[in-house]
C-alpha atoms as a PDB file:
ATOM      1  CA  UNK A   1      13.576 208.626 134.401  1.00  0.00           C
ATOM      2  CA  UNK A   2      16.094 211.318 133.469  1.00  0.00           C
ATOM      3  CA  UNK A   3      19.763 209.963 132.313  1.00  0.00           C
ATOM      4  CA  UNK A   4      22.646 211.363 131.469  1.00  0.00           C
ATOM      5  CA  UNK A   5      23.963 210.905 128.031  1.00  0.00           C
ATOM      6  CA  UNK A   6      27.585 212.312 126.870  1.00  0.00           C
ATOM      7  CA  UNK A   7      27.907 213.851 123.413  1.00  0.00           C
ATOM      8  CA  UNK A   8      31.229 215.769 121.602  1.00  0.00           C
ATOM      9  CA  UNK A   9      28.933 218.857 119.985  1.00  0.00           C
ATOM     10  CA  UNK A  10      31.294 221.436 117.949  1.00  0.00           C
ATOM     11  CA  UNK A  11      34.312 219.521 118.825  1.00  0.00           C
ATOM     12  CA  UNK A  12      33.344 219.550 122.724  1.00  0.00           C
ATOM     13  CA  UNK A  13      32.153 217.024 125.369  1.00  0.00           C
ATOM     14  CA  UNK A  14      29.125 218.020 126.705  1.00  0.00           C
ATOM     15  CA  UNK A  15      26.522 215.959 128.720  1.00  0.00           C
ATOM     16  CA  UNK A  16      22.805 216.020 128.202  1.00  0.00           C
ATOM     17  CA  UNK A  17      20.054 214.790 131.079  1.00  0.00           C
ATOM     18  CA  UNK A  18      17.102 213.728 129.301  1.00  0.00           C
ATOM     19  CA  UNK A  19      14.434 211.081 129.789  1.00  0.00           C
ATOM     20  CA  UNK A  20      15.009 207.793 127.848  1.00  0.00           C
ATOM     21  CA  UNK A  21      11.905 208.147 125.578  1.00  0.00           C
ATOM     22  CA  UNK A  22      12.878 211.498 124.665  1.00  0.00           C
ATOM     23  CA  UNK A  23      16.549 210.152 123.969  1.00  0.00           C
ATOM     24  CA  UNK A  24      15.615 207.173 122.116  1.00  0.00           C
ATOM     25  CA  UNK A  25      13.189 209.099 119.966  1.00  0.00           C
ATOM     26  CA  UNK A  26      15.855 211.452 119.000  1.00  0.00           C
ATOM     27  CA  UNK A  27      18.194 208.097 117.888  1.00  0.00           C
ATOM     28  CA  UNK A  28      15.047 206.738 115.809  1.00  0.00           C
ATOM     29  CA  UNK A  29      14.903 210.543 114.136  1.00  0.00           C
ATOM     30  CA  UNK A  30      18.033 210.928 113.382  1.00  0.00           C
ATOM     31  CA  UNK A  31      17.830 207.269 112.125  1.00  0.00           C
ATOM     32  CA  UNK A  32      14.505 208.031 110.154  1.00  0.00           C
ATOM     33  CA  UNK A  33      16.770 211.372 108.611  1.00  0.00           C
ATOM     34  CA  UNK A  34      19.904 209.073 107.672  1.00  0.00           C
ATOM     35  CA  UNK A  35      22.355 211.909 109.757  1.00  0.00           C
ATOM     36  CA  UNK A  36      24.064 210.676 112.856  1.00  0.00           C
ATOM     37  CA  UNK A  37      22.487 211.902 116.043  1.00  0.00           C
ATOM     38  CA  UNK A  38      25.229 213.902 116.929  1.00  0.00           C
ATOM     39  CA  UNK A  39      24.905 215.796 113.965  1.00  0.00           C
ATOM     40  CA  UNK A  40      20.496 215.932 114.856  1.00  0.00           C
ATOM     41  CA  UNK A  41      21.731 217.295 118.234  1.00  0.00           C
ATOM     42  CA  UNK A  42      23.741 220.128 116.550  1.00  0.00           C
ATOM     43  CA  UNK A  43      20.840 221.216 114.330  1.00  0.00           C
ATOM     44  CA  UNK A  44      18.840 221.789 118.033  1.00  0.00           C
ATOM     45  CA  UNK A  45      21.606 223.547 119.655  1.00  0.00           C
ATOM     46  CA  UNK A  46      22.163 226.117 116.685  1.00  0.00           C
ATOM     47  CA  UNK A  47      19.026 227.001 116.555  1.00  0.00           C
ATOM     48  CA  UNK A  48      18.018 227.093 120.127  1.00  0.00           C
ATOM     49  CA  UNK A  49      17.384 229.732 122.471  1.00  0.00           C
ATOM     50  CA  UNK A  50      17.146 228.156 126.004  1.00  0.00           C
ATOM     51  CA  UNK A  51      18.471 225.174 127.624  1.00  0.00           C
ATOM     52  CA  UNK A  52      19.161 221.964 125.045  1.00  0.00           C
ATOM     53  CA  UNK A  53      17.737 219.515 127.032  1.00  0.00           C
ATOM     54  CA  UNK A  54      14.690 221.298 126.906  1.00  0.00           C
ATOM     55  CA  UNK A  55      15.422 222.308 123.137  1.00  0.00           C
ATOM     56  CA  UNK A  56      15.767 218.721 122.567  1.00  0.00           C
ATOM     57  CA  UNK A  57      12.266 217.978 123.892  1.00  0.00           C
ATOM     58  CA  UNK A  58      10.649 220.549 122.348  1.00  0.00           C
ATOM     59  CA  UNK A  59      12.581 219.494 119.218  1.00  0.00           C
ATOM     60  CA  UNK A  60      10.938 215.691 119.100  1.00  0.00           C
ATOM     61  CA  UNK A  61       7.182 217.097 120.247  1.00  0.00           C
ATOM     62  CA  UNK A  62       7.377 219.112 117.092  1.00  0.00           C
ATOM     63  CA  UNK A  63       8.265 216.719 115.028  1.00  0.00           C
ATOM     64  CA  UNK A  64       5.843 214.358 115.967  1.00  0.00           C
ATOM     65  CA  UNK A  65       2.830 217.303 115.745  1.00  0.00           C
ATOM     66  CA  UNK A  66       4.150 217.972 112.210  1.00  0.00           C
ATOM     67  CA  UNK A  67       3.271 214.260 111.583  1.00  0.00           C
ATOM     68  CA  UNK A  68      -0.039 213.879 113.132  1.00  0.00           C
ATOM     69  CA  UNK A  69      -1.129 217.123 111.376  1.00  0.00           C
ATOM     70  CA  UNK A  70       0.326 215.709 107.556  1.00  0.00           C
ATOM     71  CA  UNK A  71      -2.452 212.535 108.651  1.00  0.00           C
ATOM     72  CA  UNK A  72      -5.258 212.496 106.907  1.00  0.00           C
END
């Protein structure tokens, strides 16, 4: 289910629609990283080329391929 979530990036309000998994994993990275996940968010949106929901997706599938492929 997609949700709205409201974030101040760069010193801005800005709302993100994202599914809850996808939003939850981002709090648990950023958690994981000891940075606040507005701070996570930032990281995706400066480097990003498309939309940030989507950047933010792509952002957490990565992530989690990087530590399937560091299993032994």
């Amino acid at each position: 289910m997609l949700k709205k979530h409201s974030v101040k990036l760069w010193g801005h309000s800005t709302s993100i629609t994202i599914e809850d998994i996808f939003w939850h994993t981002l709090k648990d990275i950023a958690e994981k990283r000891d940075i606040p996940l507005k701070n996570l968010i930032e990281e995706i949106d400066e480097a990003r080329t498309g939309n940030l929901s989507s950047a933010l997706r792509v952002y957490v599938c990565h992530y989690y391929q990087a530590l399937v492929k560091s299993c032994p």
